[in-house]
Protein backbone atom coordinates (compact mmCIF):
# COMPACT_ATOMS: atom_id res chain seq x y z
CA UNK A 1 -203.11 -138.32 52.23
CA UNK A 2 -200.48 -137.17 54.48
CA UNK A 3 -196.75 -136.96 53.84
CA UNK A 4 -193.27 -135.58 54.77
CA UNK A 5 -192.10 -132.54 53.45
CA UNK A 6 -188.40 -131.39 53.76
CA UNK A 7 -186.25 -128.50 51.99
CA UNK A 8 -183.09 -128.03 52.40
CA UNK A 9 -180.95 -125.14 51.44
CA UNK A 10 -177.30 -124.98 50.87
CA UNK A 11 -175.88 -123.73 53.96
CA UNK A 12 -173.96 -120.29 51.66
CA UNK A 13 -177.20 -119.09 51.15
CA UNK A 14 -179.94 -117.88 49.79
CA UNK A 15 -179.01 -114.72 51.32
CA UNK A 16 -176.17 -112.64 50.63
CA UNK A 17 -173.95 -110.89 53.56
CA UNK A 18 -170.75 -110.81 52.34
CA UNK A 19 -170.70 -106.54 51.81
CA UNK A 20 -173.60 -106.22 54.94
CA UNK A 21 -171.37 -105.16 58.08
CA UNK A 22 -174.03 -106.05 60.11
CA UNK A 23 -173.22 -110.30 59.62
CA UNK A 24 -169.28 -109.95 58.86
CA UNK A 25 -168.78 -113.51 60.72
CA UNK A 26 -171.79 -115.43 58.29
CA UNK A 27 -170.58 -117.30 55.61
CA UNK A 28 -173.91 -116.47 53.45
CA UNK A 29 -172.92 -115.89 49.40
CA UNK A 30 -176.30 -115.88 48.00
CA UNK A 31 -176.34 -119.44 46.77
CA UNK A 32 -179.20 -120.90 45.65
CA UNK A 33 -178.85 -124.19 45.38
CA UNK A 34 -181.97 -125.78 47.36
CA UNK A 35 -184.14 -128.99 46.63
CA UNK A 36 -187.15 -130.73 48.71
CA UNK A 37 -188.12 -134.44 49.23
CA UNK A 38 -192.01 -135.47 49.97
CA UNK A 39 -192.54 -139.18 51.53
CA UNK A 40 -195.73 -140.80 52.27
CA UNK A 41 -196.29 -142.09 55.63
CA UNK A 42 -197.91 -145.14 54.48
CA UNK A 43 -194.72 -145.68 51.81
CA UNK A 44 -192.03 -143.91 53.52
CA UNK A 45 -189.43 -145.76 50.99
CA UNK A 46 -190.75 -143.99 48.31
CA UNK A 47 -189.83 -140.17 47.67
CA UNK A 48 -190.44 -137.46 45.50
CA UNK A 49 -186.85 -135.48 45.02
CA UNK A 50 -187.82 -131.35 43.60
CA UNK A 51 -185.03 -129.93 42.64
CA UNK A 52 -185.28 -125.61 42.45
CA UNK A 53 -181.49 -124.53 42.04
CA UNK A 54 -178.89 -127.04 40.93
CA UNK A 55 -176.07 -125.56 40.69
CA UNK A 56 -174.49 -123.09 43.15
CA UNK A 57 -174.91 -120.11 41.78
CA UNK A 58 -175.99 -116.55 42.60
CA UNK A 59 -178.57 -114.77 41.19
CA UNK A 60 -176.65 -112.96 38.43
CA UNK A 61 -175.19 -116.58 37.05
CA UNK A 62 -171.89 -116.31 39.21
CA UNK A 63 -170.43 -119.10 41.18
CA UNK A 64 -171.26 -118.61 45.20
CA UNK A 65 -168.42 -121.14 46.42
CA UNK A 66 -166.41 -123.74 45.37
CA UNK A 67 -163.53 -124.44 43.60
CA UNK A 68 -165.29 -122.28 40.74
CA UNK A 69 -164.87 -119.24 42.80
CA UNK A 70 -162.25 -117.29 42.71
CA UNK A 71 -162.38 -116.25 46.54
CA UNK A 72 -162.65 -119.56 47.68
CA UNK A 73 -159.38 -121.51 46.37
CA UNK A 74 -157.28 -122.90 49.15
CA UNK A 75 -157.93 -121.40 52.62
CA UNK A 76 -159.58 -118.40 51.63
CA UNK A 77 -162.81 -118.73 51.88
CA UNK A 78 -161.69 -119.56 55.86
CA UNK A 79 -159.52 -117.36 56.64
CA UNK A 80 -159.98 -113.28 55.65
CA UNK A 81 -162.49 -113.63 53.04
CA UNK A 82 -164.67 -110.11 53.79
CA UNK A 83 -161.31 -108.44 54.78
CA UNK A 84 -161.32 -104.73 53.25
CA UNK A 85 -158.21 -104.02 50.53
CA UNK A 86 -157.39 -101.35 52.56
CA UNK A 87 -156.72 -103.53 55.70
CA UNK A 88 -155.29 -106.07 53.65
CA UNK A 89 -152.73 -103.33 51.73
CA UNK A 90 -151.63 -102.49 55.85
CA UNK A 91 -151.14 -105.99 56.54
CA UNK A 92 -148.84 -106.42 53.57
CA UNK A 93 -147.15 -102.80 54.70
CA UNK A 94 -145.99 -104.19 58.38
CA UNK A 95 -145.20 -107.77 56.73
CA UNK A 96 -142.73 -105.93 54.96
CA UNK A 97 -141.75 -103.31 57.36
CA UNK A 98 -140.59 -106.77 59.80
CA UNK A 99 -143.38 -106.59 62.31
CA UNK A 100 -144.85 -110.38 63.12
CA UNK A 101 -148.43 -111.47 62.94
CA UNK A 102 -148.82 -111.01 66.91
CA UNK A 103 -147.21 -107.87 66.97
CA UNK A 104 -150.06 -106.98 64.16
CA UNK A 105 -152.72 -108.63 65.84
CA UNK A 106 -152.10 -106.89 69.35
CA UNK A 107 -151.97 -103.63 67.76
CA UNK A 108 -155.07 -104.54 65.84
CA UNK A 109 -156.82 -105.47 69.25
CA UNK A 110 -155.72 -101.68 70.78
CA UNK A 111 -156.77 -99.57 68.01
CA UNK A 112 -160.23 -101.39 68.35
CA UNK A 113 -160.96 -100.60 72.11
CA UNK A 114 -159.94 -97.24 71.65
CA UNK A 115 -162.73 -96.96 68.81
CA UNK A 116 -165.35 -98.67 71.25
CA UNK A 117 -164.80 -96.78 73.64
CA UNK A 118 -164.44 -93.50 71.92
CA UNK A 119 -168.45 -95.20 70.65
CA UNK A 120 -167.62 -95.41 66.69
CA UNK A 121 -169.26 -97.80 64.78
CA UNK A 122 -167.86 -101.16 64.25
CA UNK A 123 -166.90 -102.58 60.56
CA UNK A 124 -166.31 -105.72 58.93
CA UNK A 125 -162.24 -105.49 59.77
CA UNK A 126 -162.98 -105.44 63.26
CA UNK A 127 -163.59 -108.91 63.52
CA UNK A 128 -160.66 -110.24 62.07
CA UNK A 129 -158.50 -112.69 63.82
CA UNK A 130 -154.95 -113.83 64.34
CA UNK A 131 -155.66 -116.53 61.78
CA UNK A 132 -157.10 -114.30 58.97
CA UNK A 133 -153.33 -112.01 59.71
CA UNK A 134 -151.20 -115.65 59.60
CA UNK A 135 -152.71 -116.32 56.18
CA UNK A 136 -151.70 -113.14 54.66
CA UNK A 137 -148.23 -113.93 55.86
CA UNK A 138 -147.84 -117.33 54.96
CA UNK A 139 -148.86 -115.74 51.75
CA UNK A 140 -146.24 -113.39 52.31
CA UNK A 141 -143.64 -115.81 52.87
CA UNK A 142 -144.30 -117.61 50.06
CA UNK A 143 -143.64 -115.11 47.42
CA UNK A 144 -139.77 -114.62 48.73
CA UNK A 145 -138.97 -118.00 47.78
CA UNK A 146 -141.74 -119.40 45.53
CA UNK A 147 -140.94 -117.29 42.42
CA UNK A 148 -143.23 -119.51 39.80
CA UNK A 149 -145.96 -121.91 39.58
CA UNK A 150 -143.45 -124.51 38.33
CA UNK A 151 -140.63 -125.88 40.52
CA UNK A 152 -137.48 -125.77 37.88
CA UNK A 153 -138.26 -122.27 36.72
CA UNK A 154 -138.46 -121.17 40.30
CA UNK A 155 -135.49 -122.30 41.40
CA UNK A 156 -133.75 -121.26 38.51
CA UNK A 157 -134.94 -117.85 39.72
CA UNK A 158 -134.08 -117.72 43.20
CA UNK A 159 -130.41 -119.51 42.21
CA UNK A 160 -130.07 -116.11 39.99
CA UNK A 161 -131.22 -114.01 42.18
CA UNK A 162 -128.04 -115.38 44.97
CA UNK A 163 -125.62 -116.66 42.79
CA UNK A 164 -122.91 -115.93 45.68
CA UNK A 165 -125.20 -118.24 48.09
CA UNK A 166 -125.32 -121.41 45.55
CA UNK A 167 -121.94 -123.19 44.74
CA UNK A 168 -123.14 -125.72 42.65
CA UNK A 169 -126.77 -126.31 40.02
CA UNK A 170 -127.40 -129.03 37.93
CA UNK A 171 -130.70 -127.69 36.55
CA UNK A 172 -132.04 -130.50 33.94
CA UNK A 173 -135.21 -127.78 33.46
CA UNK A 174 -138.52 -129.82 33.88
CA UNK A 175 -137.35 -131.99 37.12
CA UNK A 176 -137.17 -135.90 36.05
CA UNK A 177 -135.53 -138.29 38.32
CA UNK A 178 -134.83 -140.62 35.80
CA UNK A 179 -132.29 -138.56 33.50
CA UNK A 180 -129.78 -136.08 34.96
CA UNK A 181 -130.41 -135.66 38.56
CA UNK A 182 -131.05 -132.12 40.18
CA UNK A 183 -128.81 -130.70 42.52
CA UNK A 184 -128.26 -127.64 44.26
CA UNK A 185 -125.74 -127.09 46.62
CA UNK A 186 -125.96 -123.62 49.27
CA UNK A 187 -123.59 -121.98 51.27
CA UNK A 188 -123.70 -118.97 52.40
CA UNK A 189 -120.75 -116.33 53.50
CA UNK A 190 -120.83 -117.18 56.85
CA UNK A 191 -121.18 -120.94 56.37
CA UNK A 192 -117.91 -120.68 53.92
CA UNK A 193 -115.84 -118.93 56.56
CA UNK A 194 -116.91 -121.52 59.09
CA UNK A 195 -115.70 -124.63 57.15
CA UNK A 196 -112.56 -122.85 56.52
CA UNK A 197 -112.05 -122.50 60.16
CA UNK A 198 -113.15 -125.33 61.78
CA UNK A 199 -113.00 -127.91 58.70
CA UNK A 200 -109.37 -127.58 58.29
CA UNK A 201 -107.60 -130.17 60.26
CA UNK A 202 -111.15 -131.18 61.85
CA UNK A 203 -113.66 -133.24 61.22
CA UNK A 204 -117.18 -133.09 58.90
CA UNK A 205 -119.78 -134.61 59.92
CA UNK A 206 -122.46 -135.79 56.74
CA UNK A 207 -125.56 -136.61 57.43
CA UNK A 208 -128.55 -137.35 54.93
CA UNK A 209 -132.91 -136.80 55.28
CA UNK A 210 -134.81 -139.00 52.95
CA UNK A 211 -138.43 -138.01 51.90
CA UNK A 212 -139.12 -135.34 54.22
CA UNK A 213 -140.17 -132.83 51.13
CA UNK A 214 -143.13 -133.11 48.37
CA UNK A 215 -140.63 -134.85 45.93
CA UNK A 216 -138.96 -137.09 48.12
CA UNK A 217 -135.30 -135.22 47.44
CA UNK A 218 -132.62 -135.97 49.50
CA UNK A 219 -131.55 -133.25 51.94
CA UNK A 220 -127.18 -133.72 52.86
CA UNK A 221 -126.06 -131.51 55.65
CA UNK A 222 -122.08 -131.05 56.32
CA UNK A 223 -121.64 -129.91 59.94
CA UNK A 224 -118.64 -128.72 61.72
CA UNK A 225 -117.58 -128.78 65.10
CA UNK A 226 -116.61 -125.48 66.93
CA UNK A 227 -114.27 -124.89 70.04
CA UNK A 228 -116.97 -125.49 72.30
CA UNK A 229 -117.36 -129.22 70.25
CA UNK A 230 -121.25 -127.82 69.11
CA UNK A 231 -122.22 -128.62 65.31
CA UNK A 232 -122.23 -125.70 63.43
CA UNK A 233 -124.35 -126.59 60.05
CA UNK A 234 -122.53 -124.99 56.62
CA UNK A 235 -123.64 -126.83 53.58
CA UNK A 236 -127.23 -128.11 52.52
CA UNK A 237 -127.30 -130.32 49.08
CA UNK A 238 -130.61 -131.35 47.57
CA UNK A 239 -130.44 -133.53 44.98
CA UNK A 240 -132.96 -135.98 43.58
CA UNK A 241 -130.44 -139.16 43.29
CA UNK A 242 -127.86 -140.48 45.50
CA UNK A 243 -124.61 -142.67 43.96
CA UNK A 244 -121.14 -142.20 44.24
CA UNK A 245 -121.09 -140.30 40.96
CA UNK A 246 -123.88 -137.83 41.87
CA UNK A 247 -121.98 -137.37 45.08
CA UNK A 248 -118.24 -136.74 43.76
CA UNK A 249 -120.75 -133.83 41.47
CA UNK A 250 -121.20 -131.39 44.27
CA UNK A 251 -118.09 -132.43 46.37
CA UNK A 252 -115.86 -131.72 43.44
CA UNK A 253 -116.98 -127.76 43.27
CA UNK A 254 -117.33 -127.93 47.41
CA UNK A 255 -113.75 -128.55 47.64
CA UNK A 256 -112.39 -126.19 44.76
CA UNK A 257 -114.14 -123.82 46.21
CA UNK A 258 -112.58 -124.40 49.70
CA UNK A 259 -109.09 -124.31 47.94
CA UNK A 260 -109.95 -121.22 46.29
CA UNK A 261 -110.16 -119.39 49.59
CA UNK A 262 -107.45 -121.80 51.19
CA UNK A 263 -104.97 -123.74 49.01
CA UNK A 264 -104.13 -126.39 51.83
CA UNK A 265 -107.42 -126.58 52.87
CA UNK A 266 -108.34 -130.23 54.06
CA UNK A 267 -110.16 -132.28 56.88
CA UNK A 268 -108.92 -134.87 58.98
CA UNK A 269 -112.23 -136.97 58.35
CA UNK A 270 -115.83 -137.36 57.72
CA UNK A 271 -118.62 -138.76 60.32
CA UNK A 272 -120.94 -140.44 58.39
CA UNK A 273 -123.56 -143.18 59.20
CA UNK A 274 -124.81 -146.50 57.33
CA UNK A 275 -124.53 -144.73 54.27
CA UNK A 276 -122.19 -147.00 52.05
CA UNK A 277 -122.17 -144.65 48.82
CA UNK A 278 -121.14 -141.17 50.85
CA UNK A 279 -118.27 -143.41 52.65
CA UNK A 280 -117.10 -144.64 48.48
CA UNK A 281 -117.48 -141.25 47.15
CA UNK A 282 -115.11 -139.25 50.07
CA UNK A 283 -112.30 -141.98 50.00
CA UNK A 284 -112.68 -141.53 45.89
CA UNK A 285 -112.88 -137.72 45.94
CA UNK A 286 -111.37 -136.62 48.93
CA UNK A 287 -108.99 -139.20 49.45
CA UNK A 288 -108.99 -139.77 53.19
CA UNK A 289 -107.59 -142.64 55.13
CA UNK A 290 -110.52 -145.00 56.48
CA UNK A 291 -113.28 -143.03 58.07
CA UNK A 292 -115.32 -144.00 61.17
CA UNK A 293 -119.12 -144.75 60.42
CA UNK A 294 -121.90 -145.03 63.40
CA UNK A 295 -125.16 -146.60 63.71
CA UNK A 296 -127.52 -143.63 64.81
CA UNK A 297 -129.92 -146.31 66.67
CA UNK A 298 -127.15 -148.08 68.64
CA UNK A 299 -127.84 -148.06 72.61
CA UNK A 300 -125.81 -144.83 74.25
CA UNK A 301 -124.03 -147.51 76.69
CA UNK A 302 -122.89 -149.57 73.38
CA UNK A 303 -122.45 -146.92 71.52
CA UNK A 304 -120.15 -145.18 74.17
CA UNK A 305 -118.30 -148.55 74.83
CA UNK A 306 -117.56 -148.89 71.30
CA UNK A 307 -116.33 -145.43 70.43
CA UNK A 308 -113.63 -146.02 74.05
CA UNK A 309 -112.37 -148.85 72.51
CA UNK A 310 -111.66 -147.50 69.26
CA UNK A 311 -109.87 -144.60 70.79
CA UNK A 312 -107.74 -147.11 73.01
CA UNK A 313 -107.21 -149.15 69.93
CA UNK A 314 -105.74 -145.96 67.70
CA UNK A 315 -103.97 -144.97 70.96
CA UNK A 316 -102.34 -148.33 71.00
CA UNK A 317 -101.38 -148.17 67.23
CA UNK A 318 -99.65 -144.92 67.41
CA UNK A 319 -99.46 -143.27 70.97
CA UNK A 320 -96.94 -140.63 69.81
CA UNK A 321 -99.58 -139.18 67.45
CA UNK A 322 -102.27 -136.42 68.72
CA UNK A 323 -105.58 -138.49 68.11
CA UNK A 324 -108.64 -135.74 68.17
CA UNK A 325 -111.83 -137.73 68.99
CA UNK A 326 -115.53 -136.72 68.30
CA UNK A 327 -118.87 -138.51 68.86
CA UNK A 328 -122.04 -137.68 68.18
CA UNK A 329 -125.21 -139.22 70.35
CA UNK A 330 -128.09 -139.07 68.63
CA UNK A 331 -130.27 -138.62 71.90
């Protein structure tokens, strides 16, 4: 009686190459996991299923892949997974030393034709690529500003660690939209002198990002203009609610901490767009006279139509006064 026979192996094994240098690029682990099917020719919709090695494991009981193995969580079983400590340890040396992953990765490339063609032997490190160096970075990266596993704690970290950077926190510890909100508010030294300059007597422009992160926060940038009329960014807010209330939280500090540096301290008005609760919140808080608001998907002939008319309009009202006029295109 004759029949099919197949086997089929799981493609991380059965041998074992991660320590041979002689098969650095194979992604054998010694996994076992293998089962065959027999069919009949005369019932081929009947089989016969043998399983040898369920689960995948190595010989000694240990998983081979997987999100049981250690060495294969996330990326890393892609990128850099035979890489020697000792490479690794370098890596992490010129990360911190400022040197990019290309710079790395060139160098990386030199040292190895010098070694072939002084004729040493090759190793597993010599066949690492620009990928396997990016992945240590981004790993790199990550630890500057992701200080814990959970968000509030982390935060609560980096906030300590630049108190001078963050003007305003309104930490409500395990992030919950639906009490307190969160909010941060950061400005930096330079960002502080540069609303004192050009934010006094000039105007602010506010703009908001919804849902561009993991937890759909809201991300408000204030932006100045310099002499040359280009936006010069010197506030970011994220915060996990927007009203008038949550808004007059962080403007209150933002201002007191403008008059701290500069008692008279005070724009001439805000650029906002459709955003009805920022335009409430200034003329509550800030107490400006009626700001301009523009539609950022308006036509550029419209929109540059309408914005001549209003200055002809204001010019009309009171031509002894010395209007200053800025418009943003969002093109």
């Amino acid at each position: 009686m004759k029949f099919f026979w197949f086997r089929y192996q799981c493609g991380y094994g059965p041998e074992d190459y991660q320590e041979n240098s002689t098969h650095v690029q194979s992604i054998k682990r010694g996994c076992l996991s293998s089962f065959s099917i027999k069919r009949l020719y005369t019932r081929p919709n009947v089989a016969e299923i043998i399983i040898y090695h369920k689960a995948h494991t190595r010989i000694d009981g240990s998983f081979a892949h997987g999100e049981h193995d250690p060495e294969s969580i996330s990326r890393m079983s892609h990128y850099a997974p035979r890489m020697s400590q000792t490479l690794k340890d370098h890596i992490w040396a010129q990360l911190n030393l400022g040197y990019t992953t290309k710079q790395m990765y060139d160098k990386h490339k030199a040292n190895w034709w010098e070694r072939v063609n002084a004729g040493q032997s090759m190793t597993q490190d010599d066949f690492i690529r620009l990928q396997d160096i990016t992945y240590l970075d981004c790993k790199h990266k990550k630890g500057s500003w992701c200080l814990h596993t959970n968000p509030a704690i982390s935060i609560r970290s980096w906030a300590l660690q630049y108190p001078k950077d963050v003007f305003f926190l309104q930490d409500v510890g395990e992030i919950n939209r639906t009490q307190v909100p969160f909010t941060i508010g950061i400005q930096t030294l330079t960002q502080c002198e540069s609303m004192l300059s050009y934010g006094h007597n000039g105007a602010i422009s506010m703009d908001a990002t919804f849902g561009t992160n993991d937890m759909k926060f809201h991300l408000f940038t204030l932006m100045e203009f310099d002499d040359h009329h280009m936006g010069v960014p010197s506030t970011w807010i994220i915060t996990s609610r927007q009203t008038v209330q949550d808004l007059i939280e962080w403007l209150k500090p933002l201002k007191d901490k403008m008059l701290s540096h500069m008692p008279h301290w005070k724009p001439s008005c805000f650029l906002v767009d459709d955003a009805p609760q920022e335009l409430k919140a200034l003329r509550l808080f800030i107490y400006l006279r009626p700001t301009l608001y523009l539609f950022p998907y308006m036509f550029f002939d419209i929109f540059h139509k309408i914005f001549d008319y209003f200055k002809c309009i204001l010019c009309c009202i009171n031509p002894t006064h010395s209007w200053r006029f800025y418009y943003m295109c969002p093109y």
